[in-house]
PDB file of N, CA and C in Angstrom:
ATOM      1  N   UNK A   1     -34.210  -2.449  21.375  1.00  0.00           N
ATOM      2  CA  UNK A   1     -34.223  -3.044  22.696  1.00  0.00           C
ATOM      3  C   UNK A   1     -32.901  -3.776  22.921  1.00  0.00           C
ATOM      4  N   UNK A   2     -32.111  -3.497  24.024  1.00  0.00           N
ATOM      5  CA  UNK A   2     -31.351  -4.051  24.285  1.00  0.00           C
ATOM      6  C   UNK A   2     -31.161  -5.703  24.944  1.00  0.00           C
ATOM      7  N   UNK A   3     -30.009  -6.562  24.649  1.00  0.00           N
ATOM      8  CA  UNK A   3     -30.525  -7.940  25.119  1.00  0.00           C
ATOM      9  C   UNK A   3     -30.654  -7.775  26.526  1.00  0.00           C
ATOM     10  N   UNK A   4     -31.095  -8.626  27.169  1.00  0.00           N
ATOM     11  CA  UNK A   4     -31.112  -8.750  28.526  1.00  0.00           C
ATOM     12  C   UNK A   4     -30.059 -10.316  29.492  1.00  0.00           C
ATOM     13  N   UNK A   5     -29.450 -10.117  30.882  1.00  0.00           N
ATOM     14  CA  UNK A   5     -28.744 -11.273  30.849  1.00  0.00           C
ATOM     15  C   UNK A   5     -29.838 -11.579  32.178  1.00  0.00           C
ATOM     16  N   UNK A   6     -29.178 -13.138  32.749  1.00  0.00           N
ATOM     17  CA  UNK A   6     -29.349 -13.593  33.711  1.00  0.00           C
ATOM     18  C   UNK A   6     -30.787 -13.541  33.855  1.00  0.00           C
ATOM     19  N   UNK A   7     -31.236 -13.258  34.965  1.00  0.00           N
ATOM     20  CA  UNK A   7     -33.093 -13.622  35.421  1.00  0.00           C
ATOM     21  C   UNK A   7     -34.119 -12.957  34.437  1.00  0.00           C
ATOM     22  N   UNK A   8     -33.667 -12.150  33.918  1.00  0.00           N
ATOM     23  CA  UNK A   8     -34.542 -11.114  33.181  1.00  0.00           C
ATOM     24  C   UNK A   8     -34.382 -11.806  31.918  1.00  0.00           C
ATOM     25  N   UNK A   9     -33.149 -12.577  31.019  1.00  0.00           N
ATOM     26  CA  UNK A   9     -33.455 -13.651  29.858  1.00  0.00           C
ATOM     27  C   UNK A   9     -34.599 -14.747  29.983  1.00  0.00           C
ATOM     28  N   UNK A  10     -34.461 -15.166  31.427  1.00  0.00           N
ATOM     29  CA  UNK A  10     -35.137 -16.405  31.259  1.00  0.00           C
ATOM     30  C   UNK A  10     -36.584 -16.309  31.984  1.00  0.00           C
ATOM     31  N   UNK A  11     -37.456 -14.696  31.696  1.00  0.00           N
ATOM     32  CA  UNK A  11     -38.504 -14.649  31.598  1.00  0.00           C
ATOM     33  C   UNK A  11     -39.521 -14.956  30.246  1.00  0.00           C
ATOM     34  N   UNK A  12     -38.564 -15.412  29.635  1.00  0.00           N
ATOM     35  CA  UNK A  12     -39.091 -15.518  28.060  1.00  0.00           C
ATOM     36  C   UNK A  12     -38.354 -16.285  27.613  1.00  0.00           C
ATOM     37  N   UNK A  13     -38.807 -17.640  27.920  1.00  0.00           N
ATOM     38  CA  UNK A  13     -37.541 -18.701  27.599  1.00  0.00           C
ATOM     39  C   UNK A  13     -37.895 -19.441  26.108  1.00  0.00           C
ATOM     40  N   UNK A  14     -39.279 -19.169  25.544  1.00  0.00           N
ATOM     41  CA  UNK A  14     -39.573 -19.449  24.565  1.00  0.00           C
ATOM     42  C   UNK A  14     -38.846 -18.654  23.245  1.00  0.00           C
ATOM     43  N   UNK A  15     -38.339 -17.444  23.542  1.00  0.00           N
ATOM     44  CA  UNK A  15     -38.425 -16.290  22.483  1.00  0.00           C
ATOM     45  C   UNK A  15     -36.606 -16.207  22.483  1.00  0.00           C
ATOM     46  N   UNK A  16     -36.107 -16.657  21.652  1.00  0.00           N
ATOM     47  CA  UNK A  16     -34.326 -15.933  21.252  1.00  0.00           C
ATOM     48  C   UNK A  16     -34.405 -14.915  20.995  1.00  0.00           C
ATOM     49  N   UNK A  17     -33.014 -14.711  22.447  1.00  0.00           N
ATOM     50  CA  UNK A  17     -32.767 -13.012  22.818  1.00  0.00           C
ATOM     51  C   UNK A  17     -32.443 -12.380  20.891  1.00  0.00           C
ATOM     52  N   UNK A  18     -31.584 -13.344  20.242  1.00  0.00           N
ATOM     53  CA  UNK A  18     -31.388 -12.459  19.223  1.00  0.00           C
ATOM     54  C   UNK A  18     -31.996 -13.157  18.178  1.00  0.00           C
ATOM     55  N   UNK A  19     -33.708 -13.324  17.607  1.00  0.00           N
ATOM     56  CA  UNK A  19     -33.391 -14.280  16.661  1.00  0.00           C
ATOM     57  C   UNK A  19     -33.607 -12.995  15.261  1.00  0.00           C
ATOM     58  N   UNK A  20     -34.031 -11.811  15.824  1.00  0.00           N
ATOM     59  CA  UNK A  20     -33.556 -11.219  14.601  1.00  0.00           C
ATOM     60  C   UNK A  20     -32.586 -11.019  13.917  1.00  0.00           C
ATOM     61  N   UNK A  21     -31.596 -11.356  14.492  1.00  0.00           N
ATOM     62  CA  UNK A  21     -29.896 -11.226  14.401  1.00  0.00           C
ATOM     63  C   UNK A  21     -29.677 -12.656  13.502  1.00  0.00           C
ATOM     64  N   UNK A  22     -30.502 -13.820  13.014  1.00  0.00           N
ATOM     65  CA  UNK A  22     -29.680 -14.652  12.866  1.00  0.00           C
ATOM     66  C   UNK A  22     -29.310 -16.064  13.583  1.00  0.00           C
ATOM     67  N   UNK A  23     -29.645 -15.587  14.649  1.00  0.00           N
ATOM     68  CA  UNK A  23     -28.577 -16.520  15.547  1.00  0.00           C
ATOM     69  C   UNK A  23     -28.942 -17.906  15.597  1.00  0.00           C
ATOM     70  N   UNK A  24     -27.961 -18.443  15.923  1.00  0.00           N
ATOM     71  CA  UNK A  24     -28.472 -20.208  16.425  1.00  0.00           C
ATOM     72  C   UNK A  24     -27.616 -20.369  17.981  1.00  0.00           C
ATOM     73  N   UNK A  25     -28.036 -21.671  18.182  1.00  0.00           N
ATOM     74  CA  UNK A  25     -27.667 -21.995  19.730  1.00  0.00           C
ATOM     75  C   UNK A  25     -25.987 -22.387  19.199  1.00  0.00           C
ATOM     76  N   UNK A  26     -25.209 -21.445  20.487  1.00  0.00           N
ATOM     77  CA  UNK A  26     -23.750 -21.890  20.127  1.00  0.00           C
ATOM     78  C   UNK A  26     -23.647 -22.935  20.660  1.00  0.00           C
ATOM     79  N   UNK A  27     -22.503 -23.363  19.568  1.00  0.00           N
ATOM     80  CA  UNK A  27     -22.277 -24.850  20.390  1.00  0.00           C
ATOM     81  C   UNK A  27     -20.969 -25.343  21.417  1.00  0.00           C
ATOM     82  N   UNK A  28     -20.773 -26.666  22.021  1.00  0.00           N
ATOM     83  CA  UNK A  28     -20.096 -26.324  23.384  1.00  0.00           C
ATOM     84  C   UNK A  28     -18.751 -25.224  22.954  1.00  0.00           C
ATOM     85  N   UNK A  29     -18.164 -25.873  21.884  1.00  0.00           N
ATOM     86  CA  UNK A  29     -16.883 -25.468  21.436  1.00  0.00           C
ATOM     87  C   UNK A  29     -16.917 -23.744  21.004  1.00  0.00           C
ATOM     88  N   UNK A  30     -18.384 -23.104  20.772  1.00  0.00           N
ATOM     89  CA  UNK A  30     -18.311 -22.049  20.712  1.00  0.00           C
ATOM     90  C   UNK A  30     -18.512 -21.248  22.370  1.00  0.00           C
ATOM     91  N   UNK A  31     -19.182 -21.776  23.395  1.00  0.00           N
ATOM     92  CA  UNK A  31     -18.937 -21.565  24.585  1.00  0.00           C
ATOM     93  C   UNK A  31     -17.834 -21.721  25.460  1.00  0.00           C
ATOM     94  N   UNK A  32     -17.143 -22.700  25.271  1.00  0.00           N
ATOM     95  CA  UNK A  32     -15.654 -22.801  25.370  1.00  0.00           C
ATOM     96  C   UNK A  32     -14.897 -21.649  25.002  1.00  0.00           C
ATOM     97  N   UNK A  33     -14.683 -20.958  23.425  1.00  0.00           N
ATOM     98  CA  UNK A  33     -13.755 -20.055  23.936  1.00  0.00           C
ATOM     99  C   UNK A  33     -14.392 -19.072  23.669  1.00  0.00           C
ATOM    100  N   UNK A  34     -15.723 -18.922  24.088  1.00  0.00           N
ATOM    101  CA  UNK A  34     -16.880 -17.355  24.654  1.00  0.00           C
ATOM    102  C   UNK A  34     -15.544 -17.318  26.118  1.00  0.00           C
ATOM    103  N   UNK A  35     -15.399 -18.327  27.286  1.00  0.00           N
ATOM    104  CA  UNK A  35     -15.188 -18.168  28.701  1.00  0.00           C
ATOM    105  C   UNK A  35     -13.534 -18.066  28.398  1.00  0.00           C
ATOM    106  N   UNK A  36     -13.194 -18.119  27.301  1.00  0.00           N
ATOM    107  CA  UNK A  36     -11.140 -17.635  26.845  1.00  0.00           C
ATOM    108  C   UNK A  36     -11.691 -16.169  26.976  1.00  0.00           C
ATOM    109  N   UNK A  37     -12.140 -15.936  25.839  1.00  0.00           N
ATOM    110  CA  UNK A  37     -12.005 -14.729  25.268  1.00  0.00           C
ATOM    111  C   UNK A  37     -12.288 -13.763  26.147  1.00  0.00           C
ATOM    112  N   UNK A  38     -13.570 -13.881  26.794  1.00  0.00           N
ATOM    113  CA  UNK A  38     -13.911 -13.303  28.385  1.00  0.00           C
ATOM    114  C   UNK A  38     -12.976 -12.978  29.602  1.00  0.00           C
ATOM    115  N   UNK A  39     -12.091 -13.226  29.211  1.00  0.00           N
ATOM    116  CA  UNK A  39     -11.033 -13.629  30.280  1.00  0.00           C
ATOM    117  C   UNK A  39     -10.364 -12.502  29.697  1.00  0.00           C
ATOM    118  N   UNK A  40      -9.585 -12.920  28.462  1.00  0.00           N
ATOM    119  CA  UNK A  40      -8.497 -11.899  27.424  1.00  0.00           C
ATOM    120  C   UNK A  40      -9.329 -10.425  27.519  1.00  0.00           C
ATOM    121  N   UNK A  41     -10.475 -10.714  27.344  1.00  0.00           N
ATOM    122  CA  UNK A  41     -11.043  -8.866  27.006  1.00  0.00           C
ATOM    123  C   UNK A  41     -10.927  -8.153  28.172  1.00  0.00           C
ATOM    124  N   UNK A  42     -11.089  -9.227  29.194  1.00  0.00           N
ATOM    125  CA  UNK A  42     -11.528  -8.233  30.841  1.00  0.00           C
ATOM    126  C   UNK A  42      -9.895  -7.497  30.632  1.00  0.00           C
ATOM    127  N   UNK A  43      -8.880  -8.466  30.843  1.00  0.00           N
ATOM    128  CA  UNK A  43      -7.654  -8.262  31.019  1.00  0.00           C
ATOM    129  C   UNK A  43      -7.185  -7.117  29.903  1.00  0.00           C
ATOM    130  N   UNK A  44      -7.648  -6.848  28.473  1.00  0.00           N
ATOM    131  CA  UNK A  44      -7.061  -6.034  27.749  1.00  0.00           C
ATOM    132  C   UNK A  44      -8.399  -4.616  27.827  1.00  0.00           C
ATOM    133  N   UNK A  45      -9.246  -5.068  28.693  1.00  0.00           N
ATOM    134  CA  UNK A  45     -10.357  -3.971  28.960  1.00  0.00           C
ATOM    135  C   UNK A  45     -10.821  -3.882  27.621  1.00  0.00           C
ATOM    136  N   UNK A  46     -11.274  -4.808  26.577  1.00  0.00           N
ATOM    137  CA  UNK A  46     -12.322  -4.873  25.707  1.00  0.00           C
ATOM    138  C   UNK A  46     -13.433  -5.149  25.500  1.00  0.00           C
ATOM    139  N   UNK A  47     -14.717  -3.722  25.889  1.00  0.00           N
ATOM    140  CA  UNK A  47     -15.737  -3.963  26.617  1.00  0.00           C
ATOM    141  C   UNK A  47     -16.608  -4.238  25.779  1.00  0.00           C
ATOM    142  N   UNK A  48     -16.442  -4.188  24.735  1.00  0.00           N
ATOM    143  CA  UNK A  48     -17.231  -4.736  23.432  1.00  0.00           C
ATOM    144  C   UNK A  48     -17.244  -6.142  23.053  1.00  0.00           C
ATOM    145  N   UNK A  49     -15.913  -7.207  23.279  1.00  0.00           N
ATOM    146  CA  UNK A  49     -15.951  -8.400  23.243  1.00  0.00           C
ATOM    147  C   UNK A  49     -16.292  -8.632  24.822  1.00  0.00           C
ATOM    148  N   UNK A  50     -16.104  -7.655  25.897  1.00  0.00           N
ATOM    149  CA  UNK A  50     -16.696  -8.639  26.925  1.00  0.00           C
ATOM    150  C   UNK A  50     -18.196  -8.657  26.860  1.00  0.00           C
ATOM    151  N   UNK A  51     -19.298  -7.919  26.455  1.00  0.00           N
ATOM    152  CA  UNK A  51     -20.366  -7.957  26.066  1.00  0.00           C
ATOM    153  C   UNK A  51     -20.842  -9.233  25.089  1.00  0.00           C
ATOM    154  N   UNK A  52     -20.456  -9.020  24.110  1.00  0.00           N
ATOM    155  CA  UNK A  52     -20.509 -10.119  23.014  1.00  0.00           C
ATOM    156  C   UNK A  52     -20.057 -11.637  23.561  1.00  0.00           C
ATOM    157  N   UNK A  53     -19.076 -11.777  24.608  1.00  0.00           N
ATOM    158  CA  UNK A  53     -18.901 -13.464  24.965  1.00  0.00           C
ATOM    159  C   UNK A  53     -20.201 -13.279  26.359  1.00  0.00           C
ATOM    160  N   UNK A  54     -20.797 -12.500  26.987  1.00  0.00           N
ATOM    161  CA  UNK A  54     -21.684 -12.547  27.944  1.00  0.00           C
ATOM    162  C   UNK A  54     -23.174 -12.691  26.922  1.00  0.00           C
ATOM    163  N   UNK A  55     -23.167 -12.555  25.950  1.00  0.00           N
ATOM    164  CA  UNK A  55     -24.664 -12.862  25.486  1.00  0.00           C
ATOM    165  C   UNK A  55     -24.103 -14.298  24.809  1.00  0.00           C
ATOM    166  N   UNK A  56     -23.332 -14.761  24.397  1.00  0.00           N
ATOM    167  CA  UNK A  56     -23.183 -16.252  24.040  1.00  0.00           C
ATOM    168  C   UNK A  56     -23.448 -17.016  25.463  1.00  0.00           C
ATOM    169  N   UNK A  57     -22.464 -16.865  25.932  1.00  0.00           N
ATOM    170  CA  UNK A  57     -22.406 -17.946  27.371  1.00  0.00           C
ATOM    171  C   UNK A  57     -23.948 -17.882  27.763  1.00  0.00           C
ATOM    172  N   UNK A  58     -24.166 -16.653  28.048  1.00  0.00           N
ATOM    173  CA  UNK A  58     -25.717 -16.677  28.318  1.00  0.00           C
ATOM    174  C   UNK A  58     -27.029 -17.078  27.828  1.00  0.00           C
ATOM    175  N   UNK A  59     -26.594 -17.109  26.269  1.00  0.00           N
ATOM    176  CA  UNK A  59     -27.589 -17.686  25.315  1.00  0.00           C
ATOM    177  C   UNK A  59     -27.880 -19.422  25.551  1.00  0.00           C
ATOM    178  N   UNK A  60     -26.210 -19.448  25.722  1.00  0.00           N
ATOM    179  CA  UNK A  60     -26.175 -21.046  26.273  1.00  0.00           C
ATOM    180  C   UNK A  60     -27.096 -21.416  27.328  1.00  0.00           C
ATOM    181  N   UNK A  61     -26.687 -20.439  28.205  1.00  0.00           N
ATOM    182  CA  UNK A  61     -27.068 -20.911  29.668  1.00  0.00           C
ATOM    183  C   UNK A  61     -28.996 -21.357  29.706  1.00  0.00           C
ATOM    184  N   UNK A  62     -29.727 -20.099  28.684  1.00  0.00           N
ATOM    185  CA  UNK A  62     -30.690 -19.900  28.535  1.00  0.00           C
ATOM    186  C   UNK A  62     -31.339 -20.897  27.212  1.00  0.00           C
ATOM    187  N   UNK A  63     -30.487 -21.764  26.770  1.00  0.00           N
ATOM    188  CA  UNK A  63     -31.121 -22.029  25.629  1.00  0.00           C
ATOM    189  C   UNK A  63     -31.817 -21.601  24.237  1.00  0.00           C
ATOM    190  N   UNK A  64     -31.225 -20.135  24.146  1.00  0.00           N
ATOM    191  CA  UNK A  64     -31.673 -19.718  23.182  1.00  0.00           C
ATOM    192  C   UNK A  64     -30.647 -19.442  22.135  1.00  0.00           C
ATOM    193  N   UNK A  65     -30.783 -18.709  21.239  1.00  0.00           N
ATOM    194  CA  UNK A  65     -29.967 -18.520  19.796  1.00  0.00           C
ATOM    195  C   UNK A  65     -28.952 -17.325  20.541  1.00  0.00           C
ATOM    196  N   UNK A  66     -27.685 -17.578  19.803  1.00  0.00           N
ATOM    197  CA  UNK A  66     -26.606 -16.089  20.124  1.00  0.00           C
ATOM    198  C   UNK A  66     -26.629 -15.706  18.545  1.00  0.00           C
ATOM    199  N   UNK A  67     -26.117 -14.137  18.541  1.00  0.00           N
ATOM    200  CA  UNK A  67     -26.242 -13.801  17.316  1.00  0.00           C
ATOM    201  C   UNK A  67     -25.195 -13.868  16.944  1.00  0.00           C
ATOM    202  N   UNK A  68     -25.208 -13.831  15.589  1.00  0.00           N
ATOM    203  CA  UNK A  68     -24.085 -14.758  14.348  1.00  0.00           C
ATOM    204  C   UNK A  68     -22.591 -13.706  14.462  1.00  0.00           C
ATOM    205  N   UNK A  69     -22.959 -12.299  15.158  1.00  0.00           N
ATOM    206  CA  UNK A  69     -21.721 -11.247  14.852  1.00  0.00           C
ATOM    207  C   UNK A  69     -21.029 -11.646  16.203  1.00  0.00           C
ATOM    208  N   UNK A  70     -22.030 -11.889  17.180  1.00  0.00           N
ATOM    209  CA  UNK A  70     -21.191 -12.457  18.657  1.00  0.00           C
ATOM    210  C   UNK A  70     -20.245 -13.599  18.529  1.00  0.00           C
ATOM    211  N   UNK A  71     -21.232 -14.431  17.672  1.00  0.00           N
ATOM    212  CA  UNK A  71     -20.531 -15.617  17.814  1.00  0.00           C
ATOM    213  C   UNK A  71     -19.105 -15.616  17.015  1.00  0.00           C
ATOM    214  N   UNK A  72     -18.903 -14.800  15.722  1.00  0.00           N
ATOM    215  CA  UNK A  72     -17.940 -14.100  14.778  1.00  0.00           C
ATOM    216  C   UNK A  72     -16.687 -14.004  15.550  1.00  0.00           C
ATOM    217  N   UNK A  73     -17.100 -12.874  16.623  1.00  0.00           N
ATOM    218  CA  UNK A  73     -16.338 -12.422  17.117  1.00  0.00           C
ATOM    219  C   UNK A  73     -15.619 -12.998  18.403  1.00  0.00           C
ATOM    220  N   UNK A  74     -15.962 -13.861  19.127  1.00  0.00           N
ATOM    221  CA  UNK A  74     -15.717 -14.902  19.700  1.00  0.00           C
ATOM    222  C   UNK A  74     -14.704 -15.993  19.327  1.00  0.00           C
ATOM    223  N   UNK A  75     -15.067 -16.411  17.919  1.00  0.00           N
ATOM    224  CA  UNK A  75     -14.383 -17.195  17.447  1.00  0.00           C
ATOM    225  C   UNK A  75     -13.126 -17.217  16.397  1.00  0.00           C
ATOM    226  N   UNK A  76     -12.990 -15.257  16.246  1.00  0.00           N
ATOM    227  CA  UNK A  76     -11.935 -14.835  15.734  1.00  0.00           C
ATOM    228  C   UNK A  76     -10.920 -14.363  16.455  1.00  0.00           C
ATOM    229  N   UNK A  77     -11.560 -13.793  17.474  1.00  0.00           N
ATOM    230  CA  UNK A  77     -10.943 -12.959  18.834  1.00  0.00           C
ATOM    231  C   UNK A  77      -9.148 -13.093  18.707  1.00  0.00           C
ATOM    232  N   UNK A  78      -8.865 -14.054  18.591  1.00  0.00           N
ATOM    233  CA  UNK A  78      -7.239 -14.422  18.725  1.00  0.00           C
ATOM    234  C   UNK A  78      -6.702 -14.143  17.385  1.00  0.00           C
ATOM    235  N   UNK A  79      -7.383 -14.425  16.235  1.00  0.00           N
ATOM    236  CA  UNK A  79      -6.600 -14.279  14.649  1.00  0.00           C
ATOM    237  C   UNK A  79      -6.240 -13.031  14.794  1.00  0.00           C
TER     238      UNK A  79
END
């Protein structure tokens, strides 16, 4: 099953979109540069990190867990 964003996450606000994945709630500083990196991918058309910073930000938004490879990748994005 694929994650889901926006209205369709927060029909199930009890349940983390990824908690089979791992995940925990990112924190601000990992939402912070989810909305860099989002920016850099649109611009270098990397539709795989733009996916991956849209289920963080969103996890945020929703209160639930992001998964640990999103968050990885988010926070390496620039190295």
């Amino acid at each position: 099953m694929l994650p889901q964003f926006g209205t369709a996450a927060r029909k199930k606000p009890n349940k983390p979109l990824n908690a089979d994945l791992g995940g925990a709630k990112p924190d601000k500083a990992s939402v912070d540069a989810a909305w860099l990196v989002l920016e850099a991918a649109n611009d270098l058309g990397d539709h795989a990190a733009v996916e991956a910073c849209r289920r963080v930000i969103d996890a945020d938004l929703n209160g639930t867990a992001a998964g640990r490879p999103d968050l990885d990748l988010v926070l390496d994005y620039f190295r």
